[in-house]
Protein backbone atom coordinates (compact mmCIF):
# COMPACT_ATOMS: atom_id res chain seq x y z
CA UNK A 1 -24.54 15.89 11.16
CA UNK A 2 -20.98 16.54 12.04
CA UNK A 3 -18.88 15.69 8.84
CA UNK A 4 -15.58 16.94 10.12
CA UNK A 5 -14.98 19.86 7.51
CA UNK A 6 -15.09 22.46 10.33
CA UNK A 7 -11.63 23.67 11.90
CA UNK A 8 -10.72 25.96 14.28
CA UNK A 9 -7.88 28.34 13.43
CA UNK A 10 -4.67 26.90 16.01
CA UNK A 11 -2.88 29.87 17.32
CA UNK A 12 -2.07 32.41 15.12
CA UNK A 13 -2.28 30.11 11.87
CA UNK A 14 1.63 30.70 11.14
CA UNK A 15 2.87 27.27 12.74
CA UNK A 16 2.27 25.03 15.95
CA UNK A 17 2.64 26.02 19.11
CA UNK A 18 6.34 25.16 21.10
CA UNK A 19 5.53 21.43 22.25
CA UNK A 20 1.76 21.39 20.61
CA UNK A 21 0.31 19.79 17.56
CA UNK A 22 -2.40 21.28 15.14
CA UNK A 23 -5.14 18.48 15.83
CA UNK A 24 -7.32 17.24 13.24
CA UNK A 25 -10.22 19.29 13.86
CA UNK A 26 -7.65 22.82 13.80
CA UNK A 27 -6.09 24.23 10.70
CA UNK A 28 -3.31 26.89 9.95
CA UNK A 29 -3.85 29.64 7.31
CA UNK A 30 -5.55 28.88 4.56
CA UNK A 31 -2.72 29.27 2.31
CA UNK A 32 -0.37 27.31 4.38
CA UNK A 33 -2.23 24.78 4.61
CA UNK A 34 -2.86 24.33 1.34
CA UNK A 35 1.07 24.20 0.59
CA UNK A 36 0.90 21.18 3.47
CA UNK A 37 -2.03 19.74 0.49
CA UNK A 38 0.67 20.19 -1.53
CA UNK A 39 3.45 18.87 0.36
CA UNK A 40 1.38 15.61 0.62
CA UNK A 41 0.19 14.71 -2.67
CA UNK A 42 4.10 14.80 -3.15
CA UNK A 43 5.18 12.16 -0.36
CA UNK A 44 2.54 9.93 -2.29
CA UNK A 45 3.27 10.61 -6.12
CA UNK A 46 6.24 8.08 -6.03
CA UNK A 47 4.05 5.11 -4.80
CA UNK A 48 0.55 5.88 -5.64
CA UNK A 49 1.69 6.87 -9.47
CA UNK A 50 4.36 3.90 -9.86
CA UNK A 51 1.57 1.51 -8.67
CA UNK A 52 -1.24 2.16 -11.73
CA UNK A 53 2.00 1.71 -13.92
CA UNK A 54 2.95 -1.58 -12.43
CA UNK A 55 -0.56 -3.05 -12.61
CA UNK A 56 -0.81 -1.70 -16.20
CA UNK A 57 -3.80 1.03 -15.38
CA UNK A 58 -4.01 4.37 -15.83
CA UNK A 59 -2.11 6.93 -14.34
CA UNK A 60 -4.33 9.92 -14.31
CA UNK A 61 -7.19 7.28 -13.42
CA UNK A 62 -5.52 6.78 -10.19
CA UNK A 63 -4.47 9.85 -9.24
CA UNK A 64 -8.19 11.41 -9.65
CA UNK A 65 -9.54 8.54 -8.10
CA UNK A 66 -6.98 8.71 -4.76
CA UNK A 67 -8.49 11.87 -4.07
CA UNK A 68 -12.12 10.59 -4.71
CA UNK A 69 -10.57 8.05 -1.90
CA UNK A 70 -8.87 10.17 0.02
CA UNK A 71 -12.72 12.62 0.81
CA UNK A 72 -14.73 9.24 1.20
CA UNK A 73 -12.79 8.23 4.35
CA UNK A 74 -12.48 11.77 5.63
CA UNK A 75 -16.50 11.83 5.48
CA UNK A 76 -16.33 8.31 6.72
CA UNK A 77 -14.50 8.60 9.79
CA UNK A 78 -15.68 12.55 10.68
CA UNK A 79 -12.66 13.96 10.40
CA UNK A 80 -10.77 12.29 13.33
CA UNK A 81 -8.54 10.26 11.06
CA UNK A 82 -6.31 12.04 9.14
CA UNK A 83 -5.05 10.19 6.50
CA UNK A 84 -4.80 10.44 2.44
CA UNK A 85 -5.83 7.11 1.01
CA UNK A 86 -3.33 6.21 -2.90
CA UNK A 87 -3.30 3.51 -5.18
CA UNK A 88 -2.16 0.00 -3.30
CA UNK A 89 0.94 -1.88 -4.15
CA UNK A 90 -0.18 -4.96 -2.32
CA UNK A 91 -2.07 -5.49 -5.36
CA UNK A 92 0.73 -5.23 -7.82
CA UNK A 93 1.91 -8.83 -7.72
CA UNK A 94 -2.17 -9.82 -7.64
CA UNK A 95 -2.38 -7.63 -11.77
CA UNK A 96 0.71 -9.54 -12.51
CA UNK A 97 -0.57 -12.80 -11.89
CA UNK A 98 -3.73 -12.08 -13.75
CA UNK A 99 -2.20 -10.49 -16.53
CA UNK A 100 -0.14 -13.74 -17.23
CA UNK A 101 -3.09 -15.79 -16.97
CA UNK A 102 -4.40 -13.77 -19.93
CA UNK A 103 -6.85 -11.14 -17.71
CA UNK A 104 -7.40 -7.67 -19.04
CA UNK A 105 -7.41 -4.56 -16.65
CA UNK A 106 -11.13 -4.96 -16.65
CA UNK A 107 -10.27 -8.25 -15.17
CA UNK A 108 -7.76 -6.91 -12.60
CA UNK A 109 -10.39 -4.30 -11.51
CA UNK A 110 -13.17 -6.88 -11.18
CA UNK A 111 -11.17 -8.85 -9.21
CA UNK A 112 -10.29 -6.31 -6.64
CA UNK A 113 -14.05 -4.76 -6.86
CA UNK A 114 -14.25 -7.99 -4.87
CA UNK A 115 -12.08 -7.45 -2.37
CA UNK A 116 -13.14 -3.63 -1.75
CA UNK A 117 -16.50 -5.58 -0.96
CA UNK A 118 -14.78 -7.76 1.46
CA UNK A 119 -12.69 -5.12 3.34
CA UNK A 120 -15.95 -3.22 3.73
CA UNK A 121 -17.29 -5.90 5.25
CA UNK A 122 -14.81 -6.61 7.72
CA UNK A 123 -15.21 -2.89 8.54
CA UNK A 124 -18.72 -3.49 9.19
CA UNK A 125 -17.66 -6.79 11.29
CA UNK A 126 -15.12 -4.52 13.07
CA UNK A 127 -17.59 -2.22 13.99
CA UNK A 128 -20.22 -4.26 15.39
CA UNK A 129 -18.13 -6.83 17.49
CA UNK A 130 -14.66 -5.09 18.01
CA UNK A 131 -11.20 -5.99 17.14
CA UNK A 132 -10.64 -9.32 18.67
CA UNK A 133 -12.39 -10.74 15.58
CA UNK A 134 -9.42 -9.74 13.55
CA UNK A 135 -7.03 -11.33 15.60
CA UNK A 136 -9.03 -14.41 16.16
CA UNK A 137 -8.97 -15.21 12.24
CA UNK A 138 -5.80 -13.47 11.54
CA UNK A 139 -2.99 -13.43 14.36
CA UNK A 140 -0.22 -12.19 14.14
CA UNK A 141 1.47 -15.34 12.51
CA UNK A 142 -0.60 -14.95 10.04
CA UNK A 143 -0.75 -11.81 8.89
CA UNK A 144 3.09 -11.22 8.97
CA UNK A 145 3.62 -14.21 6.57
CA UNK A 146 0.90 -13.39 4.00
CA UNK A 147 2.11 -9.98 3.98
CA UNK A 148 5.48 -11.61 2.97
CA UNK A 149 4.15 -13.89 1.08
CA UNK A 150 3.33 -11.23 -0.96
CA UNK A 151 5.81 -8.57 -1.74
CA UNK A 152 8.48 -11.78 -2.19
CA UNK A 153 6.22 -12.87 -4.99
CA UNK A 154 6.77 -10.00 -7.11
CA UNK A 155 10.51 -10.65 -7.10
CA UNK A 156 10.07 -11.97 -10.57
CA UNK A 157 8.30 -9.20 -11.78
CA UNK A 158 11.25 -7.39 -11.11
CA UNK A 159 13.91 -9.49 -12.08
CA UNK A 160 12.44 -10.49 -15.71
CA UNK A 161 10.48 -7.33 -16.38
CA UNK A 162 11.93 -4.35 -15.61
CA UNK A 163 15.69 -5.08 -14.45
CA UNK A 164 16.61 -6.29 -17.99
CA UNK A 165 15.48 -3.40 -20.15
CA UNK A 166 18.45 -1.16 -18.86
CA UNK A 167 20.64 -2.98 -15.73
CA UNK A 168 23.08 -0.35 -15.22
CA UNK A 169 20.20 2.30 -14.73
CA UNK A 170 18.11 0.19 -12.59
CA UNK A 171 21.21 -0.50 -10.30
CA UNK A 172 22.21 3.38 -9.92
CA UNK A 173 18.52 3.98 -9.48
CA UNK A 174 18.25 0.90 -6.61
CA UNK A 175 21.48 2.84 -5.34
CA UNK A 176 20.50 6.39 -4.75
CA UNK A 177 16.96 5.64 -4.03
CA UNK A 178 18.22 3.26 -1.13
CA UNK A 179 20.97 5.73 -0.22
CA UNK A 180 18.17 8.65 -0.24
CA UNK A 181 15.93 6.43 2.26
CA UNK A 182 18.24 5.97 4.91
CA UNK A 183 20.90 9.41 4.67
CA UNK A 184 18.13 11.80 4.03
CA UNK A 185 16.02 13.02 7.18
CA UNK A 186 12.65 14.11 7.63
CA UNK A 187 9.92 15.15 4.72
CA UNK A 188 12.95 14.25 1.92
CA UNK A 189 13.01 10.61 3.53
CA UNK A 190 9.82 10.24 3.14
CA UNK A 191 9.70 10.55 -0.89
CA UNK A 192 12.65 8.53 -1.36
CA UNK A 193 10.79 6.66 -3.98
CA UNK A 194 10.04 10.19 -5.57
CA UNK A 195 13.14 11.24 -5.64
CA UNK A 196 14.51 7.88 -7.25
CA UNK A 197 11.85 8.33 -10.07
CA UNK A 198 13.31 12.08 -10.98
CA UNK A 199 17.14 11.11 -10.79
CA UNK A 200 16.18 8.07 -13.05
CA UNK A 201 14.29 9.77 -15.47
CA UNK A 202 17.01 12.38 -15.70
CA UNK A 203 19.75 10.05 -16.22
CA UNK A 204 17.35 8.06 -18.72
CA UNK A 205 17.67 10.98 -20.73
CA UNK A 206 21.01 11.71 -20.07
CA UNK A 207 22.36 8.21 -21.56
CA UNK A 208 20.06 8.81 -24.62
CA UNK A 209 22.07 11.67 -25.42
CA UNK A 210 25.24 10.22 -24.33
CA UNK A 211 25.08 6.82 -25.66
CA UNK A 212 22.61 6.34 -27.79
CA UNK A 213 19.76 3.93 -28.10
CA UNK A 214 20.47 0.79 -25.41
CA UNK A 215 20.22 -2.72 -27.36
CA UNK A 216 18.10 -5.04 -24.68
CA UNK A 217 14.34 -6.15 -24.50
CA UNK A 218 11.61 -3.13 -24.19
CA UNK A 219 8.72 -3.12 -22.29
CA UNK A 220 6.68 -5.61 -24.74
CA UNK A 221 9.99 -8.42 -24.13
CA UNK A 222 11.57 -7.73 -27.43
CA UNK A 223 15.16 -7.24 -28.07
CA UNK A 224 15.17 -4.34 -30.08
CA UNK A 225 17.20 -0.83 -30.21
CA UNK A 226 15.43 1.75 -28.66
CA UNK A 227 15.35 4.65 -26.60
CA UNK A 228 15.73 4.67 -22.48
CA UNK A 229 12.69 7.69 -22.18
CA UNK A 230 10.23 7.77 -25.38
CA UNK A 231 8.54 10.95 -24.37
CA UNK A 232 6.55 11.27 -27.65
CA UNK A 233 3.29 10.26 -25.95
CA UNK A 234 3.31 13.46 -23.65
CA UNK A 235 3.59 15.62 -27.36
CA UNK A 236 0.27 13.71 -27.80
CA UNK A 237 -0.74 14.01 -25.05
CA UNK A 238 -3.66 17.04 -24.37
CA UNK A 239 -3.29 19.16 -21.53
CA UNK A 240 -7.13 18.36 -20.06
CA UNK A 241 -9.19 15.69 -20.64
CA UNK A 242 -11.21 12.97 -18.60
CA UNK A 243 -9.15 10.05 -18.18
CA UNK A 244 -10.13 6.41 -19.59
CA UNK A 245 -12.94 4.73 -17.99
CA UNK A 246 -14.15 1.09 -17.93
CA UNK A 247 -16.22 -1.23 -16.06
CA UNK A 248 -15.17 -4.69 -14.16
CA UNK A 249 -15.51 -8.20 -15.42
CA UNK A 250 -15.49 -10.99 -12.96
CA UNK A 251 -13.41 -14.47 -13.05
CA UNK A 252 -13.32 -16.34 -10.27
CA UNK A 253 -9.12 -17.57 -11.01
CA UNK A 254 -8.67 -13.64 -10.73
CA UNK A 255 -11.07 -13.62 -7.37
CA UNK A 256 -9.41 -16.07 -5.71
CA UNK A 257 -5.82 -14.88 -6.57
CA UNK A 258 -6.77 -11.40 -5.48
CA UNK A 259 -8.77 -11.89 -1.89
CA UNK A 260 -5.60 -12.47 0.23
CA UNK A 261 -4.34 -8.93 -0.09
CA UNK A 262 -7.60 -8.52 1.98
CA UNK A 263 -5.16 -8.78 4.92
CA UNK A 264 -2.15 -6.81 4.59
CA UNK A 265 -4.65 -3.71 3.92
CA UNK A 266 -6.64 -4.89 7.55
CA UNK A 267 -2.95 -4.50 8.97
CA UNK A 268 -2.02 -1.28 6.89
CA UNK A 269 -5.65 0.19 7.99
CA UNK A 270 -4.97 -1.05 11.42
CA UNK A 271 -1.47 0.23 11.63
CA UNK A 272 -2.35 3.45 10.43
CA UNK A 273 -4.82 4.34 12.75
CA UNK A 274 -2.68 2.86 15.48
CA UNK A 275 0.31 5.54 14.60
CA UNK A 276 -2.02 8.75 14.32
CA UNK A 277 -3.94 7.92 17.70
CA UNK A 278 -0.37 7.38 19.28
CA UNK A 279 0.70 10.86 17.45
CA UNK A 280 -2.25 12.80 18.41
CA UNK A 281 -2.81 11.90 21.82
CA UNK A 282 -6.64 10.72 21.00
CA UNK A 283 -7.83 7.40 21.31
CA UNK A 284 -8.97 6.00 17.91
CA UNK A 285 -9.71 2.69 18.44
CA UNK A 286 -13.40 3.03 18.38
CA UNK A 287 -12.86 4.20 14.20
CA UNK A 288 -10.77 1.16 13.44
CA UNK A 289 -13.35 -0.45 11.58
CA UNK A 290 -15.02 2.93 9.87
CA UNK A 291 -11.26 3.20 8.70
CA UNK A 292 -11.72 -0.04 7.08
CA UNK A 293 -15.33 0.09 5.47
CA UNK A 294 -14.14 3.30 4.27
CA UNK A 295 -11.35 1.86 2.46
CA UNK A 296 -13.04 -0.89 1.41
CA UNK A 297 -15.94 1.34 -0.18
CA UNK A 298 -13.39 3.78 -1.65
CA UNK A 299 -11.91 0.82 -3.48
CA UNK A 300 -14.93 -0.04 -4.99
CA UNK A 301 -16.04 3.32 -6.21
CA UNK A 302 -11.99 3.24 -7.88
CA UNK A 303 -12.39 -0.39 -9.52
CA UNK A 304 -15.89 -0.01 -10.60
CA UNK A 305 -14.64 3.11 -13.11
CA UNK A 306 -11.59 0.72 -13.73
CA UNK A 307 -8.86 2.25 -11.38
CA UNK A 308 -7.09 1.03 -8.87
CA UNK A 309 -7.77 0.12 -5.50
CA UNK A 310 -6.30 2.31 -2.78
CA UNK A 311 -5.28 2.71 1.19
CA UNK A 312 -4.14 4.32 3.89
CA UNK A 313 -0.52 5.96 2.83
CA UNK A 314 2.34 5.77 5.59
CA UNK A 315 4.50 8.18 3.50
CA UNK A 316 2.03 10.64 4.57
CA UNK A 317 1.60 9.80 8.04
CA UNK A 318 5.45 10.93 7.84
CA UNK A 319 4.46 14.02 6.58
CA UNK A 320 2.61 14.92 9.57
CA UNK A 321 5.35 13.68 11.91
CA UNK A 322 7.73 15.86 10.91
CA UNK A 323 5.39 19.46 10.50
CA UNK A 324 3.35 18.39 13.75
CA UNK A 325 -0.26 19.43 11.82
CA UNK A 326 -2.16 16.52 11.88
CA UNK A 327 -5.17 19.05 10.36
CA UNK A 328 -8.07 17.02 7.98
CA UNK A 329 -8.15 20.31 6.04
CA UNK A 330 -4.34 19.52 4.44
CA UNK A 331 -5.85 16.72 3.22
CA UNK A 332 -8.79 17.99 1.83
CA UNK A 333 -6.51 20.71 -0.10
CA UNK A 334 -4.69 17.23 -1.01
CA UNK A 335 -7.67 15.50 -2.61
CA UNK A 336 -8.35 18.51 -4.86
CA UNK A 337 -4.73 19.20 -6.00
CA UNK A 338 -5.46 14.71 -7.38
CA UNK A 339 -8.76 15.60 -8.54
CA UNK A 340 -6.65 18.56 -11.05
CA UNK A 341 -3.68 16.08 -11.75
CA UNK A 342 -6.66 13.84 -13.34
CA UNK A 343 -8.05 15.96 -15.59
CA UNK A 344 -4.61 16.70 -16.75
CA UNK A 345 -3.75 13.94 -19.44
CA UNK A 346 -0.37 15.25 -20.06
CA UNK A 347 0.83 14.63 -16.54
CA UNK A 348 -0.54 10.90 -16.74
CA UNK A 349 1.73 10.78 -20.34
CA UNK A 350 4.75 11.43 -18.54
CA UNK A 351 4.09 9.03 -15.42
CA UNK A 352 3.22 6.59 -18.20
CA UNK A 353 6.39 6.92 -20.09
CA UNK A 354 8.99 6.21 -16.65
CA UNK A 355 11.77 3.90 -18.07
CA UNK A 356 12.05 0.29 -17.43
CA UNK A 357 15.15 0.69 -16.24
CA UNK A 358 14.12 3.17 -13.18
CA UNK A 359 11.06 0.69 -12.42
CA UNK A 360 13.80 -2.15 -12.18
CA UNK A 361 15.71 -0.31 -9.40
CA UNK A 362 12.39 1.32 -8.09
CA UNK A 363 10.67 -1.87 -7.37
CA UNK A 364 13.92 -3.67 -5.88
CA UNK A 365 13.74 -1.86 -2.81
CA UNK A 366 9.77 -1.43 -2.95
CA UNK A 367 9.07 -5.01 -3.18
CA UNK A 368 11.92 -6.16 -0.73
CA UNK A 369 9.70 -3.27 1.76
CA UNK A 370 6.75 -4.66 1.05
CA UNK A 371 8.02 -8.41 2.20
CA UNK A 372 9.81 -6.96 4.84
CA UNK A 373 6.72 -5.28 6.53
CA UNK A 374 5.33 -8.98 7.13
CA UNK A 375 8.64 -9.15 9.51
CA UNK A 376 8.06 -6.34 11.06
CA UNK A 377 4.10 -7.28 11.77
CA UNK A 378 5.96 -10.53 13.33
CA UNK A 379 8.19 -7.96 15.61
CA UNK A 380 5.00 -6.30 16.82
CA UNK A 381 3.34 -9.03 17.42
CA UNK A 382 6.08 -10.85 19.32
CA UNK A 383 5.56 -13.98 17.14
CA UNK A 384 8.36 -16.70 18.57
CA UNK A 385 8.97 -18.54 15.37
CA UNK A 386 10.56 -21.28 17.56
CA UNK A 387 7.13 -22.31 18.51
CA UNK A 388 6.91 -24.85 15.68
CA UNK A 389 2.55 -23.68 15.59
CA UNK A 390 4.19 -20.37 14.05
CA UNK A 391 7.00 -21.80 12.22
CA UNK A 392 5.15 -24.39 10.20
CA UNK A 393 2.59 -22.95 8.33
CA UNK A 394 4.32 -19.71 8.06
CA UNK A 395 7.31 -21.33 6.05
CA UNK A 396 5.02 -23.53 4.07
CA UNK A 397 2.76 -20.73 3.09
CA UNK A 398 5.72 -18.49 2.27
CA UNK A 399 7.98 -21.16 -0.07
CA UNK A 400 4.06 -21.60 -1.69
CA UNK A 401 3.40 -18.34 -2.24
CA UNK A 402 6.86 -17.08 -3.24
CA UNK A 403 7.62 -19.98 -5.63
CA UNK A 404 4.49 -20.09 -7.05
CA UNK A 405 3.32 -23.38 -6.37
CA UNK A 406 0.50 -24.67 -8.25
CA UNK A 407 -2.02 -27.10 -6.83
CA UNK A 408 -4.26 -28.57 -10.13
CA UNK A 409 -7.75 -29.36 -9.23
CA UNK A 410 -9.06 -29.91 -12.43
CA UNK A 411 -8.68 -28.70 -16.06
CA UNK A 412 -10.15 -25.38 -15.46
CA UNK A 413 -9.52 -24.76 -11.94
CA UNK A 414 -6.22 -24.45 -10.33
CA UNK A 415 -4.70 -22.56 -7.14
CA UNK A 416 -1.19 -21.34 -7.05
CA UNK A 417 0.97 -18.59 -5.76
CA UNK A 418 -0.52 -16.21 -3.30
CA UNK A 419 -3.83 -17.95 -3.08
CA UNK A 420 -2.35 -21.44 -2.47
CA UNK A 421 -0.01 -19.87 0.11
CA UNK A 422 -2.33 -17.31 1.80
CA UNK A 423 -4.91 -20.50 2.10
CA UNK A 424 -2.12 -22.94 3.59
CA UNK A 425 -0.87 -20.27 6.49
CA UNK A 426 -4.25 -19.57 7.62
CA UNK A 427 -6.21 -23.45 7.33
CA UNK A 428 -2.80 -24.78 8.06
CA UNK A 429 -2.18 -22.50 11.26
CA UNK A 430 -5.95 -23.00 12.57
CA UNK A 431 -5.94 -26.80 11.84
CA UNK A 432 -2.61 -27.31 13.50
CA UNK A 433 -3.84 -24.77 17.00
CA UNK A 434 -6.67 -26.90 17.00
CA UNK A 435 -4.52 -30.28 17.31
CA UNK A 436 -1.62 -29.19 19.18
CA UNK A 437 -0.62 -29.31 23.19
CA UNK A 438 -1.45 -26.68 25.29
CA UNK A 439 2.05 -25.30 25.77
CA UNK A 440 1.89 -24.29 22.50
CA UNK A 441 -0.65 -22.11 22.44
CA UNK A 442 1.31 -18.92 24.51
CA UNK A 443 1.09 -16.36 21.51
CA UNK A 444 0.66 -13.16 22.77
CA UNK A 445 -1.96 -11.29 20.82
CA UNK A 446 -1.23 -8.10 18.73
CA UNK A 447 -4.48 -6.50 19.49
CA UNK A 448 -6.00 -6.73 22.50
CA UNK A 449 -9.47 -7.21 23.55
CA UNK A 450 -12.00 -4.69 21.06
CA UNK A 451 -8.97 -2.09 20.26
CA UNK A 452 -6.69 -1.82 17.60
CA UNK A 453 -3.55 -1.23 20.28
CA UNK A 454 -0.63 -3.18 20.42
CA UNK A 455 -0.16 -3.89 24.55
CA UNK A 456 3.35 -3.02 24.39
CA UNK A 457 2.00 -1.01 27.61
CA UNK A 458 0.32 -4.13 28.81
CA UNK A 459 3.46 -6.60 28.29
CA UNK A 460 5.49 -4.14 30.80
CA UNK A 461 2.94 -4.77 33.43
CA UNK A 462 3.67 -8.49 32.99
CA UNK A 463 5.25 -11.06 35.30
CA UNK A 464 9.21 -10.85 34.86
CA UNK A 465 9.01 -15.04 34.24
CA UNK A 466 6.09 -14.79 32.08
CA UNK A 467 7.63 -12.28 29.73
CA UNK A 468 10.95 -14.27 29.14
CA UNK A 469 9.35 -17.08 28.64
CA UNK A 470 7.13 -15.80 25.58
């Protein structure tokens, strides 16, 4: 059986070819491309280490378990989709919720142990009957506002949580991690969020010694003195050990709060293997929904040992864009550099202790991306918000989800927030297609017929009155 962990040497193994790209199934040098390994666990350490914190799990948990991840879908998908799978922060709004609700971690894990088993079965569903599915439950209407939906949600996280504990840090941090972003090119674009991380944590420890201890609430919501960046855990701290496990427990409030983020990661999977087909000149439509039960089954494995769910990582897919080696062995190197940053319990003690302040400028932009993408699903999919099908349910389900509505069933049983707002978009948007006039129903579709392609090509082949119509 062909598990992909063969590769053919690409040219000389020094670099790519003028004008060629080192496929999947090639590889440079060994020790290059193990500095590309390299290269890529750093493009995901600001995300995929910020997101455990958020969620309140462990660091060094989710960085051993990413590259657990990260070989489970290389196996999965044969080595034709290159891709390094971190810890999900479409699920940091979802532990937030919980957490307030009274849920534990082993809460937060059980309840997306649950949706790893969905997404692996809309993998399988994938597989056996082809794209369209996904469209036909989720258009692009849809999807775009529950994606929303959900990064605006954790605006309050933000603006209670972290933003208070040191404002004037948080807003230099917002400042040179949005400045980094869009001035820097290439690779250094790409960890943006890293970078923010290390110039807060510097000048966290630069106002200690400056100023003093800052007077404002700490992480536990009391107003106390204290400092910016308590490293005395990493003194603690050993420098290998196994990092804390435990198991799941199941609650159905948690369950339900949790399943919508089932479809931002069918768009992130879809996306992703979208972007490296179109990069690597190989059609990879017919692993779409491997890519997705291999997620889904990764994020089990995580949440069942109580870490976080993970995904397909766009940082890294930026990675690749700029070096041109698209190689599954750079990832492999990857997922063993995670698997030593695990074992490493001093490492985790230092991602543990980032100051509140740096997560409060951090998570200003990352949020606000995380909304934003549900626009930019909308952009793909052509969605005419005119069209008052689209318009209706999609504004409903966002003011729901964002302002954390809460529809009271009983005593015990209430939906609110995301849930409430994921549920209105997609009964409200069926329910209202199924009533309304037939000139209403003109949505182009973002995938077409058993792919996961966009038909941007299609929509140029189109009648000139048809397409300014739509």
């Amino acid at each position: 059986m062909d598990l992909g962990v063969r590769w053919k040497l690409h040219g000389d193994g020094r670099n790519p070819a003028p004008g060629a790209v080192v496929r999947p199934d090639e590889r440079l040098s060994w020790p290059r491309t193990v500095g590309l390994g390299a290269q890529h666990v750093v493009a995901m350490f600001g995300a995929s280490f910020v997101a455990p914190v958020l969620m309140g799990l462990d660091p060094n948990l989710a960085i051993m378990m990413s590259g657990v991840a990260t070989v489970i879908f290389l196996l999965a998908t044969r080595g034709r989709v290159p891709s390094y799978l971190g810890c999900s922060l479409s699920f940091v709004g979802v532990a937030a919720i919980i957490r307030a609700q009274g849920g534990t971690s082993a809460t937060v894990t059980g309840a997306v142990f649950v949706v790893g088993v969905v997404l692996f079965l809309v993998g399988l569903a994938v597989q056996r009957f082809g794209a369209r599915i996904i469209h036909a439950a989720m258009p692009p209407v849809v999807t775009g506002a529950v994606v929303m939906l959900i990064g605006f949600n954790l605006a309050p996280v933000t603006a209670s949580t972290y933003w208070p504990q040191d404002q004037w840090t948080a807003l230099l941090v917002m400042l040179f991690t949005g400045l980094s972003v869009v001035c820097l090119r290439g690779f250094w674009s790409r960890i943006a969020i890293f970078l923010g991380l290390v110039f807060g944590y510097v000048l966290s420890w630069a106002c200690d010694r400056i100023f003093g201890k800052i007077h404002s609430v700490d992480a536990g919501g009391k107003v106390t003195d204290h400092w910016r960046l308590d490293l005395s855990g990493v003194g603690r701290a050993d420098w290998i050990g196994l990092p804390h496990f435990h198991g799941p427990s199941f609650q159905w409030s948690a369950i339900l709060v949790a399943l919508p983020v089932v479809i931002a990661l069918v768009a992130e999977n879809a996306g992703h293997v979208k972007a490296v087909g179109e990069m690597t000149g190989d059609s990879l439509d017919d692993r779409l929904g491997t890519a997705i039960s291999a997620d889904g089954a990764a994020s089990m494995l995580s949440t069942a040992v109580g870490g976080p769910p993970n995904t397909t990582y766009s940082e890294n897919i930026g990675v690749m864009a700029a070096t041109r080696v698209y190689s599954t062995a750079a990832y492999w190197a990857a997922a063993g550099f995670a698997l030593l940053f695990g074992v490493c319990p001093k490492f985790g003690a230092v991602v543990a202790a980032i100051p509140g302040g740096v997560l409060g400028g951090i998570t200003v932009i990352l949020y606000g991306m995380i909304g934003l993408l549900g626009a930019q699903i909308w952009l793909h999919g052509r969605v005419d918000l005119r069209n008052p099908l689209n318009l209706v349910p999609a504004a409903a389900g966002i003011i729901i989800g964002v302002g954390g509505v809460t529809l009271k069933f009983t005593d015990t049983f209430s939906l609110s927030g995301i849930a409430l707002g994921t549920l209105v978009v997609i009964t409200g948007y069926h329910v209202l297609r199924a009533m309304a006039p037939a000139h209403l129903k003109t949505q182009q579709p973002l995938l077409d017929s058993g792919t996961s392609a966009y038909d941007d090509q299609d929509r140029s082949s189109e009648d000139p009155d048809q397409r300014a119509g739509s």
